[in-house]
PDB file of N, CA and C in Angstrom:
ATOM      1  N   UNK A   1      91.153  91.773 107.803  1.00  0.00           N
ATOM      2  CA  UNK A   1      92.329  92.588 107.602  1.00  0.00           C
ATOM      3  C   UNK A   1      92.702  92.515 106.128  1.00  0.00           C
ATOM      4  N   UNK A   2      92.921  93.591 105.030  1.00  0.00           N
ATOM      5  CA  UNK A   2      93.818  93.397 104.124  1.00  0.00           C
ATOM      6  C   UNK A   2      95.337  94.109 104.178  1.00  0.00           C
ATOM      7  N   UNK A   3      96.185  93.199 103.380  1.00  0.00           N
ATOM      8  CA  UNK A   3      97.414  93.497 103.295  1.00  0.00           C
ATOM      9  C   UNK A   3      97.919  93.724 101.705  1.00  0.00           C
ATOM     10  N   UNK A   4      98.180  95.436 101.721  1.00  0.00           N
ATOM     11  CA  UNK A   4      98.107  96.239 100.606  1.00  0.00           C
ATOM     12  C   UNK A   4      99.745  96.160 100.114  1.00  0.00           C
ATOM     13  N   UNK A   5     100.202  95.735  99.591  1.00  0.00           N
ATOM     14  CA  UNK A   5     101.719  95.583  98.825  1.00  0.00           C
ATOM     15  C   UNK A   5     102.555  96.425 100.440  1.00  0.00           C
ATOM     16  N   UNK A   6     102.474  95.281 101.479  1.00  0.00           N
ATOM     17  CA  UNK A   6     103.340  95.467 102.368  1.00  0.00           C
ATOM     18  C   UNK A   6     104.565  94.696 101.742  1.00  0.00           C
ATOM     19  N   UNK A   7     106.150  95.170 101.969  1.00  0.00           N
ATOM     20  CA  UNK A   7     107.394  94.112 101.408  1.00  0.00           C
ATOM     21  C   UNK A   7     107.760  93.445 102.266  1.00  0.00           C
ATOM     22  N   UNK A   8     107.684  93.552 103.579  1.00  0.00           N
ATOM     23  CA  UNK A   8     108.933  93.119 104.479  1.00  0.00           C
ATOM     24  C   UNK A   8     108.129  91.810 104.823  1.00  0.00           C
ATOM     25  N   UNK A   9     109.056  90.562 104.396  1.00  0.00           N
ATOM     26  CA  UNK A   9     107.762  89.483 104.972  1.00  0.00           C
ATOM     27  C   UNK A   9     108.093  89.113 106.257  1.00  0.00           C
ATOM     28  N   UNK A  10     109.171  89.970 107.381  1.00  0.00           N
ATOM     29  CA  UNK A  10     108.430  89.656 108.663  1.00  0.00           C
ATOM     30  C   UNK A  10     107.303  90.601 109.171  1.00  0.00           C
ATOM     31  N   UNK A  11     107.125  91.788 108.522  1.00  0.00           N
ATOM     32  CA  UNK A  11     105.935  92.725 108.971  1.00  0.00           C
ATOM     33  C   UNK A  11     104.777  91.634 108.721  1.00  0.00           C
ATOM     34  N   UNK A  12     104.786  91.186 107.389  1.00  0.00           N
ATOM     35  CA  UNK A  12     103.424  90.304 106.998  1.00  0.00           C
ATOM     36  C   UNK A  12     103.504  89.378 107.804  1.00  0.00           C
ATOM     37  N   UNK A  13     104.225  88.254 108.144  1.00  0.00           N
ATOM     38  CA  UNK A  13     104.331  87.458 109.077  1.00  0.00           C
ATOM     39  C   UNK A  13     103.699  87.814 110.336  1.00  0.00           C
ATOM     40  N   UNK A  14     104.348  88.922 110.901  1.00  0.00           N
ATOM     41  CA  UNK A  14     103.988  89.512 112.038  1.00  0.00           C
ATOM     42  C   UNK A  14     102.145  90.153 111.785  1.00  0.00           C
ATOM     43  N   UNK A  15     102.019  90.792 110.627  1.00  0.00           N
ATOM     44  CA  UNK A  15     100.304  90.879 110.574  1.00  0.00           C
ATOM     45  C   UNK A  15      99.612  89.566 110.977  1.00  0.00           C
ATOM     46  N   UNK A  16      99.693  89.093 110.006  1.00  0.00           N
ATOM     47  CA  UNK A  16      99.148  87.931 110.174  1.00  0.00           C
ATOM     48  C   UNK A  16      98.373  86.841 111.811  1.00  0.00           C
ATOM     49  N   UNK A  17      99.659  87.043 112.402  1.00  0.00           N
ATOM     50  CA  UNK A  17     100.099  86.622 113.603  1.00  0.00           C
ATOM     51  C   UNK A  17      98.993  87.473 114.811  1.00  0.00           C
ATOM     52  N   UNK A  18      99.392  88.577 114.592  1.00  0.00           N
ATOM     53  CA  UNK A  18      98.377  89.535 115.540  1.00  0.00           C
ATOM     54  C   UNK A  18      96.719  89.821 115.068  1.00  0.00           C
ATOM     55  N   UNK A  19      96.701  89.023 113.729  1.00  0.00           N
ATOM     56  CA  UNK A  19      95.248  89.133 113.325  1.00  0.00           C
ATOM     57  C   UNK A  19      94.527  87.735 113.770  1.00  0.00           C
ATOM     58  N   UNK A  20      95.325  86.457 113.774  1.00  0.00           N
ATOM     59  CA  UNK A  20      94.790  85.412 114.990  1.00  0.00           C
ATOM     60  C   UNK A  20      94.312  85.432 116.267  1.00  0.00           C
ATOM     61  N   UNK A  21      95.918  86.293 117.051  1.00  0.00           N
ATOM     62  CA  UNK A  21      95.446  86.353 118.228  1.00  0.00           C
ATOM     63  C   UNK A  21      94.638  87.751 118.823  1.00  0.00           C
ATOM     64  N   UNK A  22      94.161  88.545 117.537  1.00  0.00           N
ATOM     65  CA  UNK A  22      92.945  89.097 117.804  1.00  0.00           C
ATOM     66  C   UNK A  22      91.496  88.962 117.225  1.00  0.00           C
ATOM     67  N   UNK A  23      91.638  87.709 116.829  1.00  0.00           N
ATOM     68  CA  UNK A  23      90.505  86.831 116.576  1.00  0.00           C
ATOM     69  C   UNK A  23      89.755  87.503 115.353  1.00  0.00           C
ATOM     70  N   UNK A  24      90.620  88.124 114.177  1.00  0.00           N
ATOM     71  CA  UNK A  24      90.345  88.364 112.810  1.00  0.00           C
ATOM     72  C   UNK A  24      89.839  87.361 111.970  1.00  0.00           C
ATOM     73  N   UNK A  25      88.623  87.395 111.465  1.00  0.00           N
ATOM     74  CA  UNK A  25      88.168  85.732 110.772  1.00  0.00           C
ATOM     75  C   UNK A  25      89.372  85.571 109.634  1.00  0.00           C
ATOM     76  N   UNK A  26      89.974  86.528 108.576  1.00  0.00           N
ATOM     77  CA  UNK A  26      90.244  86.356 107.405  1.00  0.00           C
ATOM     78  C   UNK A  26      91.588  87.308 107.167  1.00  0.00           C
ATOM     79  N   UNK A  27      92.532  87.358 106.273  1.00  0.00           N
ATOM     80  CA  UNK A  27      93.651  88.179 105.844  1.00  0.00           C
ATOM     81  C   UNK A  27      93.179  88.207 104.313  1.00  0.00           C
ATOM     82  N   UNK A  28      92.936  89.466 103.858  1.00  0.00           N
ATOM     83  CA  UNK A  28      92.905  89.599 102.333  1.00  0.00           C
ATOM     84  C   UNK A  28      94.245  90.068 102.078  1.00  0.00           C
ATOM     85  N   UNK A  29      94.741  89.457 101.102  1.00  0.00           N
ATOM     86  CA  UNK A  29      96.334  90.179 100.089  1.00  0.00           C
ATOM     87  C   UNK A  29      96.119  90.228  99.202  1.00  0.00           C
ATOM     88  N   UNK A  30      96.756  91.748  98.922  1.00  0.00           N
ATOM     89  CA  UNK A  30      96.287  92.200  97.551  1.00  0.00           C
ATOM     90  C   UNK A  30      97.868  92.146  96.782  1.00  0.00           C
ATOM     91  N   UNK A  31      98.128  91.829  95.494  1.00  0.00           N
ATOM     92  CA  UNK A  31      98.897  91.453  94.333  1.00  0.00           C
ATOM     93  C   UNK A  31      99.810  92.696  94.460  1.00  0.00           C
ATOM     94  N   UNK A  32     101.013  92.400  94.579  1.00  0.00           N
ATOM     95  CA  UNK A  32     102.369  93.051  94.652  1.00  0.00           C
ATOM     96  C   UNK A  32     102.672  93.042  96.456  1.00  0.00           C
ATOM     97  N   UNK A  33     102.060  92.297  97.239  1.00  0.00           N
ATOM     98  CA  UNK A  33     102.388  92.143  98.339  1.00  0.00           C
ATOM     99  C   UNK A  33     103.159  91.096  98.236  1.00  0.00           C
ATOM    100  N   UNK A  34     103.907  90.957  99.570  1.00  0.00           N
ATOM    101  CA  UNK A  34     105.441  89.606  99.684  1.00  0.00           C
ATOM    102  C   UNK A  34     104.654  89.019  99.698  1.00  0.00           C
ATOM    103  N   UNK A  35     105.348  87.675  99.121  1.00  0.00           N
ATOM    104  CA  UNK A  35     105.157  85.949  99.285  1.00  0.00           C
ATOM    105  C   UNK A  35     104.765  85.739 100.851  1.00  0.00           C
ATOM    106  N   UNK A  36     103.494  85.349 100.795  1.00  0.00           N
ATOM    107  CA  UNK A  36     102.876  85.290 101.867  1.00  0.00           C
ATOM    108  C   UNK A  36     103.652  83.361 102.600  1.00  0.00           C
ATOM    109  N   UNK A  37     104.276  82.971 101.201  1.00  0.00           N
ATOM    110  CA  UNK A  37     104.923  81.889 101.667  1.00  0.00           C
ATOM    111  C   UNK A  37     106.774  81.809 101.803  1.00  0.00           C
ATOM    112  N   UNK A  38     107.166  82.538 102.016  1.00  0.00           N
ATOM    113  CA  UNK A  38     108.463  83.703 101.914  1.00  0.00           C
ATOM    114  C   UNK A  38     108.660  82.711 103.445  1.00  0.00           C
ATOM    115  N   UNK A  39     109.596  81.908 103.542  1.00  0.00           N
ATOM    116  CA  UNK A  39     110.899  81.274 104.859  1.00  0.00           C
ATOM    117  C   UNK A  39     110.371  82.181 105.683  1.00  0.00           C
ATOM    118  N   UNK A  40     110.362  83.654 105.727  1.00  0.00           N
ATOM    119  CA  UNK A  40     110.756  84.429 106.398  1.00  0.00           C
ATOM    120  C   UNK A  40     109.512  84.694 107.301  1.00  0.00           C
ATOM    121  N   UNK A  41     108.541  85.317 106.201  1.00  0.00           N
ATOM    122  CA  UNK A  41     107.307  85.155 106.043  1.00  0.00           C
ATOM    123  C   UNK A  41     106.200  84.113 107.146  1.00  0.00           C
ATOM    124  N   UNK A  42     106.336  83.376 106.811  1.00  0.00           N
ATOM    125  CA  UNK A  42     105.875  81.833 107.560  1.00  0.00           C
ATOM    126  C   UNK A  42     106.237  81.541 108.111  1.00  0.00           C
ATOM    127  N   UNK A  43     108.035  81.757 109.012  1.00  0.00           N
ATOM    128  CA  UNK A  43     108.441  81.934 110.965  1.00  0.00           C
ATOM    129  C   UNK A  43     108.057  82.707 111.335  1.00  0.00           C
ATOM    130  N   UNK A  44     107.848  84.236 111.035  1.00  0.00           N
ATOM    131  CA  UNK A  44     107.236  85.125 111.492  1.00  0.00           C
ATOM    132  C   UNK A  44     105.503  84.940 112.149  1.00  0.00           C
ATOM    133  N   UNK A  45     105.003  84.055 111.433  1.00  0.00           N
ATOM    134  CA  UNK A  45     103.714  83.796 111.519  1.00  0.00           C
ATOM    135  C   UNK A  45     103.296  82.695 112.815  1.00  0.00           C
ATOM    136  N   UNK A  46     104.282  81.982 113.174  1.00  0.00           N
ATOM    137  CA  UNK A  46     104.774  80.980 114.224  1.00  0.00           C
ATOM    138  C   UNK A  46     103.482  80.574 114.546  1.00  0.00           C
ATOM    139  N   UNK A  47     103.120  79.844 113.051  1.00  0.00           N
ATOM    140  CA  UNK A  47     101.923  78.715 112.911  1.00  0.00           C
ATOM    141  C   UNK A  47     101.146  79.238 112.536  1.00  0.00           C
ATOM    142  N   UNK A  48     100.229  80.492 113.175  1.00  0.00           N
ATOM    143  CA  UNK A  48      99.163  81.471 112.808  1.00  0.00           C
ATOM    144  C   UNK A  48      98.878  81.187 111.547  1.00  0.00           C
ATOM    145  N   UNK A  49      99.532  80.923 110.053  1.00  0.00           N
ATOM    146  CA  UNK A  49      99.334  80.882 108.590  1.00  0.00           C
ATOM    147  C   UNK A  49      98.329  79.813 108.262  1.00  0.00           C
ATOM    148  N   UNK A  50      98.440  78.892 109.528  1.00  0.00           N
ATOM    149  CA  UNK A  50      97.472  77.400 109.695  1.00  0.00           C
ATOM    150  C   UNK A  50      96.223  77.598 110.189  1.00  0.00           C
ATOM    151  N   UNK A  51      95.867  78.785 110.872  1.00  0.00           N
ATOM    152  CA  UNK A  51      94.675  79.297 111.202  1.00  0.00           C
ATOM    153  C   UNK A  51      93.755  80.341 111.046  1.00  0.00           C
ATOM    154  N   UNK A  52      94.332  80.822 109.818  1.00  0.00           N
ATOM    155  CA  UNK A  52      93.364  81.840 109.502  1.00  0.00           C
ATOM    156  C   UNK A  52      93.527  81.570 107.861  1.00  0.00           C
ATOM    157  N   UNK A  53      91.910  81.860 107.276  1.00  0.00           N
ATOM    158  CA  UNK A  53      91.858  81.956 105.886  1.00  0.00           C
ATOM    159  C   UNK A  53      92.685  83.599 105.427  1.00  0.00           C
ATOM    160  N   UNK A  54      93.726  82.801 104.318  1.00  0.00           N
ATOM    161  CA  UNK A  54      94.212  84.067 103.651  1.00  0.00           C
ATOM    162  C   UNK A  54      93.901  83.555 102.109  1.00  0.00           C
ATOM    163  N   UNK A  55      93.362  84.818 101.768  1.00  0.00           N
ATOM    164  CA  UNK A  55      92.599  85.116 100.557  1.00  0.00           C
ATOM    165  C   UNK A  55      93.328  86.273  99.414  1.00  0.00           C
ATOM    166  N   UNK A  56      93.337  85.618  98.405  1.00  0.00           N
ATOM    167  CA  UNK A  56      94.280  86.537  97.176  1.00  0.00           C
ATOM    168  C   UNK A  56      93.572  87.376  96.934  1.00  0.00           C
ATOM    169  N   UNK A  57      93.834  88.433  96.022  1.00  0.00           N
ATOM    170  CA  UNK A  57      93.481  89.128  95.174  1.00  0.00           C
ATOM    171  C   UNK A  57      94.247  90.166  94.343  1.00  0.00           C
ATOM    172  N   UNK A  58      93.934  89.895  93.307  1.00  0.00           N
ATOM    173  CA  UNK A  58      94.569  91.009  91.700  1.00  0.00           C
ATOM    174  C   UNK A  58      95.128  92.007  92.444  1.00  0.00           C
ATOM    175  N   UNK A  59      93.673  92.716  92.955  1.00  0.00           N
ATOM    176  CA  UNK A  59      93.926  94.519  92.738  1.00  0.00           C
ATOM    177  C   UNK A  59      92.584  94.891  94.233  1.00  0.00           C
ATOM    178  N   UNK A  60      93.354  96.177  94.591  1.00  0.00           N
ATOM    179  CA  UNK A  60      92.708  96.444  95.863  1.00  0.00           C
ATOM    180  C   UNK A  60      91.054  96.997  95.340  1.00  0.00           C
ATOM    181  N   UNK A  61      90.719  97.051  94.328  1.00  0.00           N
ATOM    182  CA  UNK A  61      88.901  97.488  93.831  1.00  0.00           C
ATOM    183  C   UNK A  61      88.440  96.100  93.899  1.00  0.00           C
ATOM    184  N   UNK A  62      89.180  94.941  93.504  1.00  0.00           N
ATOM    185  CA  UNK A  62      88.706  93.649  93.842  1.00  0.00           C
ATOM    186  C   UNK A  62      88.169  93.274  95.368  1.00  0.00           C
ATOM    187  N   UNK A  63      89.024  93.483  95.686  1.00  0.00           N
ATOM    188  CA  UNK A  63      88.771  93.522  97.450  1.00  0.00           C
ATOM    189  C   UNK A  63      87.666  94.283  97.914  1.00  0.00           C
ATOM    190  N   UNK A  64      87.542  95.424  97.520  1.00  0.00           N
ATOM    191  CA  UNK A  64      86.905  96.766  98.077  1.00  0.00           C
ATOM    192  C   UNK A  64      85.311  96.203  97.451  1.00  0.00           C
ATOM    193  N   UNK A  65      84.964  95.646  96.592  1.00  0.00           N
ATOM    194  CA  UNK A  65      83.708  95.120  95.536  1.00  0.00           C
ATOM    195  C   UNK A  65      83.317  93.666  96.485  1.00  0.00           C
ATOM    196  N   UNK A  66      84.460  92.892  96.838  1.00  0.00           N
ATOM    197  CA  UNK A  66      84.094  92.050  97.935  1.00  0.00           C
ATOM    198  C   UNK A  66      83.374  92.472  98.931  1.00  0.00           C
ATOM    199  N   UNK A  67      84.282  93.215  99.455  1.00  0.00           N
ATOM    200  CA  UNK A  67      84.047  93.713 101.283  1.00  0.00           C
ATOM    201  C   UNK A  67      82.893  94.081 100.999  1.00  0.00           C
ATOM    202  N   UNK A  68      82.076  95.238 100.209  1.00  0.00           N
ATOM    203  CA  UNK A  68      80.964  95.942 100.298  1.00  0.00           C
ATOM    204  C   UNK A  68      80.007  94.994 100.119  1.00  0.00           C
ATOM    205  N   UNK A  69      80.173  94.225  99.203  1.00  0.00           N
ATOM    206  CA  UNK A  69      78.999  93.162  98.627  1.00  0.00           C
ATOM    207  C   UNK A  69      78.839  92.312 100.241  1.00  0.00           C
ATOM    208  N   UNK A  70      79.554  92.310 101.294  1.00  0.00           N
ATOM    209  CA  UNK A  70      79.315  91.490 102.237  1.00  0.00           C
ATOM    210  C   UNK A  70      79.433  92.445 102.995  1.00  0.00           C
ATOM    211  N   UNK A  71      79.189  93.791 103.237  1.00  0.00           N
ATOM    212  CA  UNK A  71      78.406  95.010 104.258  1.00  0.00           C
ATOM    213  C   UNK A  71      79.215  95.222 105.379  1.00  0.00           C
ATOM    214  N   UNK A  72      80.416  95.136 104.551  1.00  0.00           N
ATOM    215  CA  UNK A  72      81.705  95.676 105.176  1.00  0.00           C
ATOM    216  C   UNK A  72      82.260  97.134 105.477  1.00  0.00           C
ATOM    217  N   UNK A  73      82.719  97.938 106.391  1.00  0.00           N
ATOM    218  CA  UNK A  73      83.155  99.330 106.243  1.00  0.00           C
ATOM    219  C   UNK A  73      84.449  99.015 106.345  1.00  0.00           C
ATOM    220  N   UNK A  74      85.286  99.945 105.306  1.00  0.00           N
ATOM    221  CA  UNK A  74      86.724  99.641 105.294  1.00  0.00           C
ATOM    222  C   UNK A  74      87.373 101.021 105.414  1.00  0.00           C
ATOM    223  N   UNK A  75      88.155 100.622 106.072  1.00  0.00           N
ATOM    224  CA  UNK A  75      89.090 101.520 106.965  1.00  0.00           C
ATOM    225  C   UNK A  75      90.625 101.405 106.592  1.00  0.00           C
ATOM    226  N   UNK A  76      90.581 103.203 105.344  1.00  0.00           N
ATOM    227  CA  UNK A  76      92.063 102.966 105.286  1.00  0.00           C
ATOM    228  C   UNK A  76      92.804 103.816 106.261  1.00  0.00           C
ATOM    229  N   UNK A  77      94.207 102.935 106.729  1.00  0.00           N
ATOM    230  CA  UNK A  77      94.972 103.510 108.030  1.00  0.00           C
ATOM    231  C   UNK A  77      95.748 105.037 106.925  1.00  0.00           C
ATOM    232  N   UNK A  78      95.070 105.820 107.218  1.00  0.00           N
ATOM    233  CA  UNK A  78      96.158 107.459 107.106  1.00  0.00           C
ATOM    234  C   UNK A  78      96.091 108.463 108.252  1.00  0.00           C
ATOM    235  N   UNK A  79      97.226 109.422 107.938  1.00  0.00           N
ATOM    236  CA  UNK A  79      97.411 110.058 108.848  1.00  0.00           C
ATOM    237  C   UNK A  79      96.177 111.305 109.531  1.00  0.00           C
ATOM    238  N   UNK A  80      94.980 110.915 108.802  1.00  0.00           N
ATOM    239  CA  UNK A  80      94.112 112.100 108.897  1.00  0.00           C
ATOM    240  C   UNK A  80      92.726 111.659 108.964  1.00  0.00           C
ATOM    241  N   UNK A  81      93.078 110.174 109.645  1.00  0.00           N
ATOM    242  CA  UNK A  81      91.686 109.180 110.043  1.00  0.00           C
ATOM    243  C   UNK A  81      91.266 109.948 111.276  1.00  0.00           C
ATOM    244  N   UNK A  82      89.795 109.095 111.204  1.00  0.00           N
ATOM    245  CA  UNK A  82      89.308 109.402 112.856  1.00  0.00           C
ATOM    246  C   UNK A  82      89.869 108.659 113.796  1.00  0.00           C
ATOM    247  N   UNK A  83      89.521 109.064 115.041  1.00  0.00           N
ATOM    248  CA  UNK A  83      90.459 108.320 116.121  1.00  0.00           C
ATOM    249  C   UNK A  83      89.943 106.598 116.140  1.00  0.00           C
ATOM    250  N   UNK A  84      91.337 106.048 116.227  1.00  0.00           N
ATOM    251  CA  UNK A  84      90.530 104.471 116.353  1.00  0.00           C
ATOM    252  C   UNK A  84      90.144 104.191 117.623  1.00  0.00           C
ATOM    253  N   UNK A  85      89.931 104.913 118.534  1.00  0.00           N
ATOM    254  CA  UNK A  85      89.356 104.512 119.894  1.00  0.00           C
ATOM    255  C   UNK A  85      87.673 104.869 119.489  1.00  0.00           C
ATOM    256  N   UNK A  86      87.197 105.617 118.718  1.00  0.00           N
ATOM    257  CA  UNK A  86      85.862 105.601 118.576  1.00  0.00           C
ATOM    258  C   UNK A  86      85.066 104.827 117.965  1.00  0.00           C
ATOM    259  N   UNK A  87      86.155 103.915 116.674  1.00  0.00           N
ATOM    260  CA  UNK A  87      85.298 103.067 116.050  1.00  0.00           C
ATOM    261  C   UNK A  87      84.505 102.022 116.330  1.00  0.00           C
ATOM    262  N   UNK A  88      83.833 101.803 115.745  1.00  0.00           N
ATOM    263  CA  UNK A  88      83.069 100.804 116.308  1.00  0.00           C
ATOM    264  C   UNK A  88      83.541  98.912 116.034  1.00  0.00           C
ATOM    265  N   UNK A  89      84.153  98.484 116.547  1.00  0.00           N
ATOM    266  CA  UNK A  89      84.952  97.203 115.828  1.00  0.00           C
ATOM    267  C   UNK A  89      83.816  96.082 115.982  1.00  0.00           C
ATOM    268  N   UNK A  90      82.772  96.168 116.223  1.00  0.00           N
ATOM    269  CA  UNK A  90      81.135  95.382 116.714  1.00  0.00           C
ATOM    270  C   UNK A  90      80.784  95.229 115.290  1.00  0.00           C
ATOM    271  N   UNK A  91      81.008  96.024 114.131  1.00  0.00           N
ATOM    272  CA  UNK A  91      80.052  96.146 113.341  1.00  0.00           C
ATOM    273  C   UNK A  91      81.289  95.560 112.597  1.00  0.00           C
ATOM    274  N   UNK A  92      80.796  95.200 111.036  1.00  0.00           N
ATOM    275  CA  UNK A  92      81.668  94.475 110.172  1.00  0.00           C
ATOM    276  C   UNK A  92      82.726  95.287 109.403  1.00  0.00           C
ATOM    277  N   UNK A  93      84.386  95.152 110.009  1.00  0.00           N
ATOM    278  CA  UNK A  93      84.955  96.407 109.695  1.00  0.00           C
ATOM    279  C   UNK A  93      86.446  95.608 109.197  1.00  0.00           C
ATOM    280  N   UNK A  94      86.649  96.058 108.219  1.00  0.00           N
ATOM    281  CA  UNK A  94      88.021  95.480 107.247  1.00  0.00           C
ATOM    282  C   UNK A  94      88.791  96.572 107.474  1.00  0.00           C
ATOM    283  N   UNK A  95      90.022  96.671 107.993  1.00  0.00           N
ATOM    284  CA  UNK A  95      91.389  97.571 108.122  1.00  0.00           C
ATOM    285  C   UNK A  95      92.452  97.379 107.015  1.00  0.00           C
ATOM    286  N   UNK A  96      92.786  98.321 106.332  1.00  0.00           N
ATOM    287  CA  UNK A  96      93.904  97.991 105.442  1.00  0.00           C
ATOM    288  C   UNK A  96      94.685  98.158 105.321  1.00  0.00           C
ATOM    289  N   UNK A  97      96.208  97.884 105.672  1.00  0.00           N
ATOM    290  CA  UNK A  97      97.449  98.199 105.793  1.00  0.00           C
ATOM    291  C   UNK A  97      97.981  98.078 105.175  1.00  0.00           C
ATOM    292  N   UNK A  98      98.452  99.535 104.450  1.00  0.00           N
ATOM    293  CA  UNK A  98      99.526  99.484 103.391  1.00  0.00           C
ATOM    294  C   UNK A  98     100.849  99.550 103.326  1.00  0.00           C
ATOM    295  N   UNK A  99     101.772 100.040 102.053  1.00  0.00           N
ATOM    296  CA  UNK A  99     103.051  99.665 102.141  1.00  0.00           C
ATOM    297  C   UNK A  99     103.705 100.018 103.276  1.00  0.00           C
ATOM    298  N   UNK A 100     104.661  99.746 103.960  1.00  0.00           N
ATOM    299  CA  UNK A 100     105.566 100.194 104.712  1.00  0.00           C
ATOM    300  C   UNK A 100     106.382 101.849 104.676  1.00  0.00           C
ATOM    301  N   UNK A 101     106.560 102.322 104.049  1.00  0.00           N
ATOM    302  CA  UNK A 101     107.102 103.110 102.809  1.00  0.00           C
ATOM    303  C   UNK A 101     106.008 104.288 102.538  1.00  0.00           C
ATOM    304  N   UNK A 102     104.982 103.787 101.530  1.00  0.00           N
ATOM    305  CA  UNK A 102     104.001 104.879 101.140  1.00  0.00           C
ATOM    306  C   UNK A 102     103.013 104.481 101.479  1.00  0.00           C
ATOM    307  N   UNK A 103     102.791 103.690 102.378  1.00  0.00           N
ATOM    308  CA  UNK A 103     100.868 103.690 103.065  1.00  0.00           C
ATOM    309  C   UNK A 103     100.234 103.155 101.478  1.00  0.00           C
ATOM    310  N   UNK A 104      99.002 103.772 101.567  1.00  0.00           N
ATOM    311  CA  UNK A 104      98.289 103.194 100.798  1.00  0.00           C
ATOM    312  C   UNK A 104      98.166 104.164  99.245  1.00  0.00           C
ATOM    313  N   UNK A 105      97.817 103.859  98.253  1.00  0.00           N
ATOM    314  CA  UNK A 105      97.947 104.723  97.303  1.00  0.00           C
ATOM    315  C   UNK A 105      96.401 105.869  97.551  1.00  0.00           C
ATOM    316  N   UNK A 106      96.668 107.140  96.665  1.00  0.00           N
ATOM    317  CA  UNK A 106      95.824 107.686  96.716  1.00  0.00           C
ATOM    318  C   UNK A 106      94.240 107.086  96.349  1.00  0.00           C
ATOM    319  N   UNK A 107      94.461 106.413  95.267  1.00  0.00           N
ATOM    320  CA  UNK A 107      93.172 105.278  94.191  1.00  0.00           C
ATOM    321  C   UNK A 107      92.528 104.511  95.308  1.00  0.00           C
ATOM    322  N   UNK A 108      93.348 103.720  96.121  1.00  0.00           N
ATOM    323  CA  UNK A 108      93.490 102.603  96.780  1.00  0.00           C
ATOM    324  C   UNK A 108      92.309 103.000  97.766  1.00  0.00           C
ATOM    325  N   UNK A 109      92.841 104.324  98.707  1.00  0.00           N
ATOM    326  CA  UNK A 109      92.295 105.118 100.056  1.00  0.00           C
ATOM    327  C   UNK A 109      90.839 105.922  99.422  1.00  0.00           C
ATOM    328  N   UNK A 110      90.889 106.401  98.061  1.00  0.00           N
ATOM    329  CA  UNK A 110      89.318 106.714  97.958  1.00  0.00           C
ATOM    330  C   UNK A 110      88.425 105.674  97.614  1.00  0.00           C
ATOM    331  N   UNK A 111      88.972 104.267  97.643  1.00  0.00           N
ATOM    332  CA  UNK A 111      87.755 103.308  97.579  1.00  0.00           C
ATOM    333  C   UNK A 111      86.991 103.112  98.770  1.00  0.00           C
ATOM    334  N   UNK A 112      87.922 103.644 100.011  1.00  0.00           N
ATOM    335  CA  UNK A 112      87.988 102.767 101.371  1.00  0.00           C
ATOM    336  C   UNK A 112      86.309 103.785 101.566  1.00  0.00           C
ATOM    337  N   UNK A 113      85.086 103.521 102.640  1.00  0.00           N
ATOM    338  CA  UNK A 113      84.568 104.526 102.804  1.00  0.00           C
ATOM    339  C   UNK A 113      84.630 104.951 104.625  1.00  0.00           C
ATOM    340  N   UNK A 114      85.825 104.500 104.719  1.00  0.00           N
ATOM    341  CA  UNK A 114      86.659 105.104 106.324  1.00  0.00           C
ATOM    342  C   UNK A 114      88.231 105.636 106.283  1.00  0.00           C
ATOM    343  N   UNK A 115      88.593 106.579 106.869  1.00  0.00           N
ATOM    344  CA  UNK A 115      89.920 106.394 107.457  1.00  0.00           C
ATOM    345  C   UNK A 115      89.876 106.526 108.773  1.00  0.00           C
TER     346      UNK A 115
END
């Protein structure tokens, strides 16, 4: 899962949380996202923060240069994706959830090579 300058740190909390108990190996955060260590942040997560690797990063091309180098398809969430009941979640697939507010930037969504 990456987490694209989401603010609200119980949404992140709450990502986080539902990426455990759907057995997500990893959380990437990308730079201008909340304090992933935010009070708020870390009850929301109700422990989950203790079991999954969360991994920094600068800038979302950082991420995107990761994921591919390890034969990843990344999937940005917009309104004009394919249906997520067809995807294939078997194969190695990074989802990226952006701001609350404005989704993901335009730059951000033509790195992805899914929506």
């Amino acid at each position: 899962m990456v987490v694209d300058k989401v603010q609200d740190p119980g949404n992140l909390g709450t990502i986080i949380r539902t990426c455990d108990a759907a057995g997500v190996d990893a959380v990437y955060i990308v730079k201008g996202t909340v304090d992933v260590y935010n009070d708020k942040t870390i009850r929301s997560t109700m422990g989950s923060i203790f079991h999954l690797p969360i991994v920094f990063f600068e800038s979302f091309k950082e991420v995107s240069e990761d994921l591919y180098s390890k034969g990843f398809n990344i999937y940005a969430t917009t309104l004009d994706g394919e249906d997520v009941y067809k995807t294939n979640f078997k194969e190695k697939v990074a989802i990226v959830i952006g701001n609350e507010a404005n989704g993901m930037s335009e730059e951000d969504t033509r790195l992805c090579n899914k929506k």
